[in-house]
C-alpha atoms as a PDB file:
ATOM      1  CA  UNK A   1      83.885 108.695  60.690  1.00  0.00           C
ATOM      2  CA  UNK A   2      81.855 107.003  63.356  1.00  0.00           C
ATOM      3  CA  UNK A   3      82.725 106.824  67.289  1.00  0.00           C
ATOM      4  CA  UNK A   4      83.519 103.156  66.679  1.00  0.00           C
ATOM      5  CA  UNK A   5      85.472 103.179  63.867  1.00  0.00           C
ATOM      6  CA  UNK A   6      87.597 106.380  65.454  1.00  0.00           C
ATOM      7  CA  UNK A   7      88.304 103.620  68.564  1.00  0.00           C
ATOM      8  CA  UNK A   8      89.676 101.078  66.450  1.00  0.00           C
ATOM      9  CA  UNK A   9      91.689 103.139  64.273  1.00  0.00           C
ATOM     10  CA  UNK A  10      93.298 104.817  67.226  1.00  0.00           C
ATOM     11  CA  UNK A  11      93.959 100.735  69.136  1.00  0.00           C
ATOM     12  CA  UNK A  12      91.756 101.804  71.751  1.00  0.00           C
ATOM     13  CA  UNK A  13      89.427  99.162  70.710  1.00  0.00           C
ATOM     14  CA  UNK A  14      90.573  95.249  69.633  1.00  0.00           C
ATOM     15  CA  UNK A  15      89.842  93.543  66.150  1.00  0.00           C
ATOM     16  CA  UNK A  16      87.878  91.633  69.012  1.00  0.00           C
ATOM     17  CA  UNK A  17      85.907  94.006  70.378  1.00  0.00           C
ATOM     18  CA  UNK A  18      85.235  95.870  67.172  1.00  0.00           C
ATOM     19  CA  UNK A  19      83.762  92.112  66.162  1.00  0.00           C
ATOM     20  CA  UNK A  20      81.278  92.132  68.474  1.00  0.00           C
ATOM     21  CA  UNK A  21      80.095  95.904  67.713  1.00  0.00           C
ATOM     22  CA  UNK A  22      79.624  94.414  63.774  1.00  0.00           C
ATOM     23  CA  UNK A  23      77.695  91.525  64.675  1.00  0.00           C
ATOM     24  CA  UNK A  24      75.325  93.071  66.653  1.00  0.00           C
ATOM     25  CA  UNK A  25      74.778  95.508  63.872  1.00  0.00           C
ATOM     26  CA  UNK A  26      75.031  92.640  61.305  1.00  0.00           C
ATOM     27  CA  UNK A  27      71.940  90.983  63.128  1.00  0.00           C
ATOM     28  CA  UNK A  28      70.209  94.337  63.541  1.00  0.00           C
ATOM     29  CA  UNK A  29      70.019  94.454  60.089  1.00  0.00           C
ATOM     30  CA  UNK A  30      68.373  91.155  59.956  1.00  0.00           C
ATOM     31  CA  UNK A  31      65.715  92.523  62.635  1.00  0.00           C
ATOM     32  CA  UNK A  32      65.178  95.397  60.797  1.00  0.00           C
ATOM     33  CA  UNK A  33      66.271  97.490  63.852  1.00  0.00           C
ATOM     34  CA  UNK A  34      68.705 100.062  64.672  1.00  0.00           C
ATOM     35  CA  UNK A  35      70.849  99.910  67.597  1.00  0.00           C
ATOM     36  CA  UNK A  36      71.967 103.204  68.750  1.00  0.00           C
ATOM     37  CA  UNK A  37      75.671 103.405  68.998  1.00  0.00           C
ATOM     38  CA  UNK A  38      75.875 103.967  72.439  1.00  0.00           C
ATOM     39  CA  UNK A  39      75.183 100.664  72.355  1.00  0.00           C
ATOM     40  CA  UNK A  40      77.341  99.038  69.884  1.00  0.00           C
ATOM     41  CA  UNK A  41      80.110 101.403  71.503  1.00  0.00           C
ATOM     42  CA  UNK A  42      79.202 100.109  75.262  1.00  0.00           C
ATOM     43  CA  UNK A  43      79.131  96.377  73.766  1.00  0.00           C
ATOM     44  CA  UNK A  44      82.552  96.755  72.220  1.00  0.00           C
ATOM     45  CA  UNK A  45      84.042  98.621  75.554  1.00  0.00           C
ATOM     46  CA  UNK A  46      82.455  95.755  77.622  1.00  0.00           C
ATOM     47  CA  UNK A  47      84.711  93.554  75.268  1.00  0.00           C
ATOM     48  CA  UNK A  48      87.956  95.913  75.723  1.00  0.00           C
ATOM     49  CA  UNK A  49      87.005  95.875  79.501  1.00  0.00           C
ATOM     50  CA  UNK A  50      87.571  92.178  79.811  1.00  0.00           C
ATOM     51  CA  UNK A  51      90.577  91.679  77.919  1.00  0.00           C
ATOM     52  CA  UNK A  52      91.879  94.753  80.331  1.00  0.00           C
ATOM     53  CA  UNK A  53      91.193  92.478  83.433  1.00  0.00           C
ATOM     54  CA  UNK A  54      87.874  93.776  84.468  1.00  0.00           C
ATOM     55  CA  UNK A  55      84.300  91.825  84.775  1.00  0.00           C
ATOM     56  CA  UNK A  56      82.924  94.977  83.159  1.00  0.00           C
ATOM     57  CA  UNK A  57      83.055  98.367  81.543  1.00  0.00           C
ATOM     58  CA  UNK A  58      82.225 101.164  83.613  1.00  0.00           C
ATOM     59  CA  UNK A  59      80.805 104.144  82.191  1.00  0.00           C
ATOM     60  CA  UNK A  60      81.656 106.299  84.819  1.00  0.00           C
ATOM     61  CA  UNK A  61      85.545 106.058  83.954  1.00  0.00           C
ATOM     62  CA  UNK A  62      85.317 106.486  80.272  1.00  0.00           C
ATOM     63  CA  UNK A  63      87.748 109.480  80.388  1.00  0.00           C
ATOM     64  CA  UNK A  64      90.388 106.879  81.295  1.00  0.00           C
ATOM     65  CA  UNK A  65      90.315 104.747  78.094  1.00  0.00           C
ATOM     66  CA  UNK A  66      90.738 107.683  75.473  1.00  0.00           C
ATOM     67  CA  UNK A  67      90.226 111.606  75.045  1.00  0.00           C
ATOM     68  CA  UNK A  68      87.166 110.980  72.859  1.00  0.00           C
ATOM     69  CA  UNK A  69      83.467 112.611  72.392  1.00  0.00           C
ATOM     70  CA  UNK A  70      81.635 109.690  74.470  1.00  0.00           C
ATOM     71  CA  UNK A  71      77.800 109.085  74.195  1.00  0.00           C
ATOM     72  CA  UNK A  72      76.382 111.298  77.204  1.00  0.00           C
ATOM     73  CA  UNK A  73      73.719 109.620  78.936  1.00  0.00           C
ATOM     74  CA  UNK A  74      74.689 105.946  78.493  1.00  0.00           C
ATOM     75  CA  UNK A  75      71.891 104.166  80.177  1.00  0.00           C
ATOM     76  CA  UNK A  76      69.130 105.839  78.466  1.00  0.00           C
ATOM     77  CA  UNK A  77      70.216 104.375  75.771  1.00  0.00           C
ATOM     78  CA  UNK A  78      70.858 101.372  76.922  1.00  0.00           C
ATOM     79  CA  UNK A  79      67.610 100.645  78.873  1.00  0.00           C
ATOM     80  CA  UNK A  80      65.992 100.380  75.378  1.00  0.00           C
ATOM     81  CA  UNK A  81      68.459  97.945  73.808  1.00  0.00           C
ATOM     82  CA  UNK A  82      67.096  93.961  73.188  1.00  0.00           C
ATOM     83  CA  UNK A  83      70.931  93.191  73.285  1.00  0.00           C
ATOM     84  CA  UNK A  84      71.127  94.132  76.833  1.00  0.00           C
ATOM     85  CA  UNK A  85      69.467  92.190  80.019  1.00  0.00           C
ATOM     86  CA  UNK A  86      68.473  93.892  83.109  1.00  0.00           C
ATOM     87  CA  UNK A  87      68.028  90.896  85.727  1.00  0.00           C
ATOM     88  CA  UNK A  88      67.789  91.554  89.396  1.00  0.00           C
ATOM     89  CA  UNK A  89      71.260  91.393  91.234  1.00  0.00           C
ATOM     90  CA  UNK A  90      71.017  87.198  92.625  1.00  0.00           C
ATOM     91  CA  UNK A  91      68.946  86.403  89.233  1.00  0.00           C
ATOM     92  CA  UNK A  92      70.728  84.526  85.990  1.00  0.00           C
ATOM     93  CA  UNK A  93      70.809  86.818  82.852  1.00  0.00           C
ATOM     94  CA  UNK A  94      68.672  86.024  80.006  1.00  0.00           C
ATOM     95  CA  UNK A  95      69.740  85.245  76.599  1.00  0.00           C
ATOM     96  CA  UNK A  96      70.685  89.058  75.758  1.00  0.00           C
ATOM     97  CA  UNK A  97      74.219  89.170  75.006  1.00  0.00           C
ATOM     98  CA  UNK A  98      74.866  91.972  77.561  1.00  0.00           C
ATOM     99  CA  UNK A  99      74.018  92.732  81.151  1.00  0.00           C
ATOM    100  CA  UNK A 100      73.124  96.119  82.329  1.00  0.00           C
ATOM    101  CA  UNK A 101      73.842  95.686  86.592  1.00  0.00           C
ATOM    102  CA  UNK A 102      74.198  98.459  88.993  1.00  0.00           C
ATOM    103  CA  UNK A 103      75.609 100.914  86.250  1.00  0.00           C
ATOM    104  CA  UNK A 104      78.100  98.899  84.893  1.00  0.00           C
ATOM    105  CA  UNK A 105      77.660  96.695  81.307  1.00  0.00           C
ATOM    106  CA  UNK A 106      79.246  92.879  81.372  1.00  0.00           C
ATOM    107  CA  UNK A 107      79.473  90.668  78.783  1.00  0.00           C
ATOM    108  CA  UNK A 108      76.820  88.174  79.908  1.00  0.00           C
ATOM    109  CA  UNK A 109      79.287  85.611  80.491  1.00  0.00           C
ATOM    110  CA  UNK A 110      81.545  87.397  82.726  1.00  0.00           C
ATOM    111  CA  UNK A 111      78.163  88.642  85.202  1.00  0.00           C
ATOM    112  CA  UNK A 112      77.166  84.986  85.316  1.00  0.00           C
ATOM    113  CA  UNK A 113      80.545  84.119  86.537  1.00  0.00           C
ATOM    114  CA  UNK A 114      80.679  86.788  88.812  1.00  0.00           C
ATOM    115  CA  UNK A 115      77.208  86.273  90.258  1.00  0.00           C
ATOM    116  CA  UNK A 116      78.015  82.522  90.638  1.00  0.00           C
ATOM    117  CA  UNK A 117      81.452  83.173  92.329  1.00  0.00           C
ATOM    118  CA  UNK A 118      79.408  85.926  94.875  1.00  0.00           C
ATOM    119  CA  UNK A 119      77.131  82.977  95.746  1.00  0.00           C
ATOM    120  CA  UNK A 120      79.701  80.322  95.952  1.00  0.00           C
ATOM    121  CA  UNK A 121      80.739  82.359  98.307  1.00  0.00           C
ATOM    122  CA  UNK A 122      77.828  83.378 100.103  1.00  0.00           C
ATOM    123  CA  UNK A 123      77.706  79.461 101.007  1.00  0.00           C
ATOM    124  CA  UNK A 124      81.077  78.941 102.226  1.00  0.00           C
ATOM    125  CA  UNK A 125      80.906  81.885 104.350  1.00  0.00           C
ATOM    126  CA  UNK A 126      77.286  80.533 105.757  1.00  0.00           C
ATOM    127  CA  UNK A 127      78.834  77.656 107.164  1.00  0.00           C
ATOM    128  CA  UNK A 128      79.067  77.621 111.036  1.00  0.00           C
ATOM    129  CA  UNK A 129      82.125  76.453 112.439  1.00  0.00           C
ATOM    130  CA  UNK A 130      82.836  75.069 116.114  1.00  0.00           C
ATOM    131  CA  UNK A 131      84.395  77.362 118.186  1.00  0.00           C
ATOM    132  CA  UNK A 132      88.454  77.294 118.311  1.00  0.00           C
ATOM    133  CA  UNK A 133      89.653  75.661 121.623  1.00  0.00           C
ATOM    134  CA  UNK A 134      91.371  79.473 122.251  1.00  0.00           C
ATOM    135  CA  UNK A 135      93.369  77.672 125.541  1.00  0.00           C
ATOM    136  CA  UNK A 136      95.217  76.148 122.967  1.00  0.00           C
ATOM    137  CA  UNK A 137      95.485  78.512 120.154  1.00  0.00           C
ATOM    138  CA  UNK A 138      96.588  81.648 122.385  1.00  0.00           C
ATOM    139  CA  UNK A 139     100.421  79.802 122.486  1.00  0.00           C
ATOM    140  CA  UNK A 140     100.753  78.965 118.562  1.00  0.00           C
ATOM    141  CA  UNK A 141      99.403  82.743 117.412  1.00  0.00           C
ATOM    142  CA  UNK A 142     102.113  84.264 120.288  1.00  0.00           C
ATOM    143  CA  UNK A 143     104.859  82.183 118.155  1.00  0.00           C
ATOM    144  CA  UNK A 144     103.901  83.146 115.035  1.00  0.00           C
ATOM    145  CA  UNK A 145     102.843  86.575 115.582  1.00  0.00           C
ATOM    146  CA  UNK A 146     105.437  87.204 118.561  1.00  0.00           C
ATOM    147  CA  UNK A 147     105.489  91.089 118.344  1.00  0.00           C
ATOM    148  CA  UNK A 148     101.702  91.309 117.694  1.00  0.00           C
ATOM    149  CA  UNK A 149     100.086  94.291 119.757  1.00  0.00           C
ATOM    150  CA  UNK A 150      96.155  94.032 120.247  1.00  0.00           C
ATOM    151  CA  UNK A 151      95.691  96.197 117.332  1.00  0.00           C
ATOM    152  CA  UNK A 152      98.066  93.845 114.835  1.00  0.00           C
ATOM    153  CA  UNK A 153      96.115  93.265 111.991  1.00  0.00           C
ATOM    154  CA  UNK A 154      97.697  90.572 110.890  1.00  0.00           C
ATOM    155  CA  UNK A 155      97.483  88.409 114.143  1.00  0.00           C
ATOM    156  CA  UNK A 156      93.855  89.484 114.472  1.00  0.00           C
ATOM    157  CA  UNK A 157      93.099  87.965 110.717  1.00  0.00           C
ATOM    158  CA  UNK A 158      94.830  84.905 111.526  1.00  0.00           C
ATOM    159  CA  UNK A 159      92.628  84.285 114.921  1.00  0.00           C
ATOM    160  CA  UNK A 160      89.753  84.914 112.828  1.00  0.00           C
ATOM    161  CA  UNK A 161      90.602  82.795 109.792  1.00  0.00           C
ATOM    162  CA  UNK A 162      90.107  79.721 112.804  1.00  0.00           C
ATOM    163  CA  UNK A 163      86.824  81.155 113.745  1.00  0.00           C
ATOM    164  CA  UNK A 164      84.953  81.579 110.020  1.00  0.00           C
ATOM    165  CA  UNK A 165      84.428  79.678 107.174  1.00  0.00           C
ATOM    166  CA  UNK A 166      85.469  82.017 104.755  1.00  0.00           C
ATOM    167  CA  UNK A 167      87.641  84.834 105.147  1.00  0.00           C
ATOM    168  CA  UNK A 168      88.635  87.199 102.990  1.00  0.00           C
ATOM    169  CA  UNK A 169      92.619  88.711 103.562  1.00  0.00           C
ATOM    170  CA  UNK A 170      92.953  92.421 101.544  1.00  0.00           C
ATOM    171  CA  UNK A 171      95.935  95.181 101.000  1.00  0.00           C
ATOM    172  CA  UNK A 172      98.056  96.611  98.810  1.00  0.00           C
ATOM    173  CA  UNK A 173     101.546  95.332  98.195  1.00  0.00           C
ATOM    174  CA  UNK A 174     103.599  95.129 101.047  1.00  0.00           C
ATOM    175  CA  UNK A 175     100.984  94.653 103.546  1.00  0.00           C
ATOM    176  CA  UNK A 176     101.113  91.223 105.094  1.00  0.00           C
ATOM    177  CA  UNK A 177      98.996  88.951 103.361  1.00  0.00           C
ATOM    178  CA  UNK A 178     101.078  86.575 102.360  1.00  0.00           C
ATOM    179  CA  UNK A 179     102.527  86.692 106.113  1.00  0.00           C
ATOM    180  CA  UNK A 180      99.154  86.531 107.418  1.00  0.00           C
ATOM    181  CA  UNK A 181      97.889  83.651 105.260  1.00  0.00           C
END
């Protein structure tokens, strides 16, 4: 029994993602070429990694999907694959149905997105704003931040929200953000 068909008899992999594995062997038989499994496998994971939540399926934490005897040295085999683009990091992917980028394997789809979101926001942060009339904001950041210290992150992200286009508020749960924003 193959690597692939081990996944999706043990639900590690979808009917989905298993789908995609098959048609890119389907067409490889059409081509008269033979993928290596590695990438069929990577393709479906890439799949599995986006109906987890993630842009993309990282190699690197295999371990944490299943107890299973994973290809080795994904990205040799990769670098050989037609299915799988290599663009440069601000570049659109070409037709291959997979994108090889900094170690990690997207769906193409899901890279473009996330390249076009990265720049979208590249642009809104570029944007120069005038500065904040601080006279004037020094008495409405002492009533909502009242106990705020010099340090207080949460004061010091609100002052600086006024002063950039774009900022970006992070933390676990229970830190402030909602507070803050």
């Amino acid at each position: 029994m193959s690597l692939l068909d081990r996944l999706v008899r043990d639900g590690v992999l979808r009917p989905l993602d298993h789908a995609l594995a098959q048609t890119l062997r389907r067409l490889d038989t059409v081509a008269e070429r033979d993928t290596p499994d590695a990438v069929l496998i990577g393709a479906a994971l890439a799949s599995r990694a986006v109906g987890d939540g993630h842009a993309a399926f990282d190699p690197a934490r295999v371990m944490r999907i299943a107890d299973a005897p994973w290809p080795t040295d994904w990205e040799s085999a990769w670098h050989g694959s037609p299915w799988i683009a290599r663009p440069q990091p601000d570049e659109a992917a070409a037709s291959a149905p997979l994108v090889l980028e900094r170690g990690l394997l997207y769906l193409r789809r899901y890279r473009e997105y996330e390249r076009r979101l990265a720049a979208a926001l590249r642009r809104i942060a570029a944007h120069a704003l005038p500065p904040p009339d601080i006279a004037m904001l020094q008495p409405v950041l002492r009533a909502l931040f009242p106990q705020a210290r010099a340090d207080d992150a949460q004061a010091l992200a609100a002052a600086r929200a006024l002063q950039r286009a774009l900022l970006l508020v992070t933390g676990g749960p229970g830190t402030g953000k909602t507070t803050t924003i």
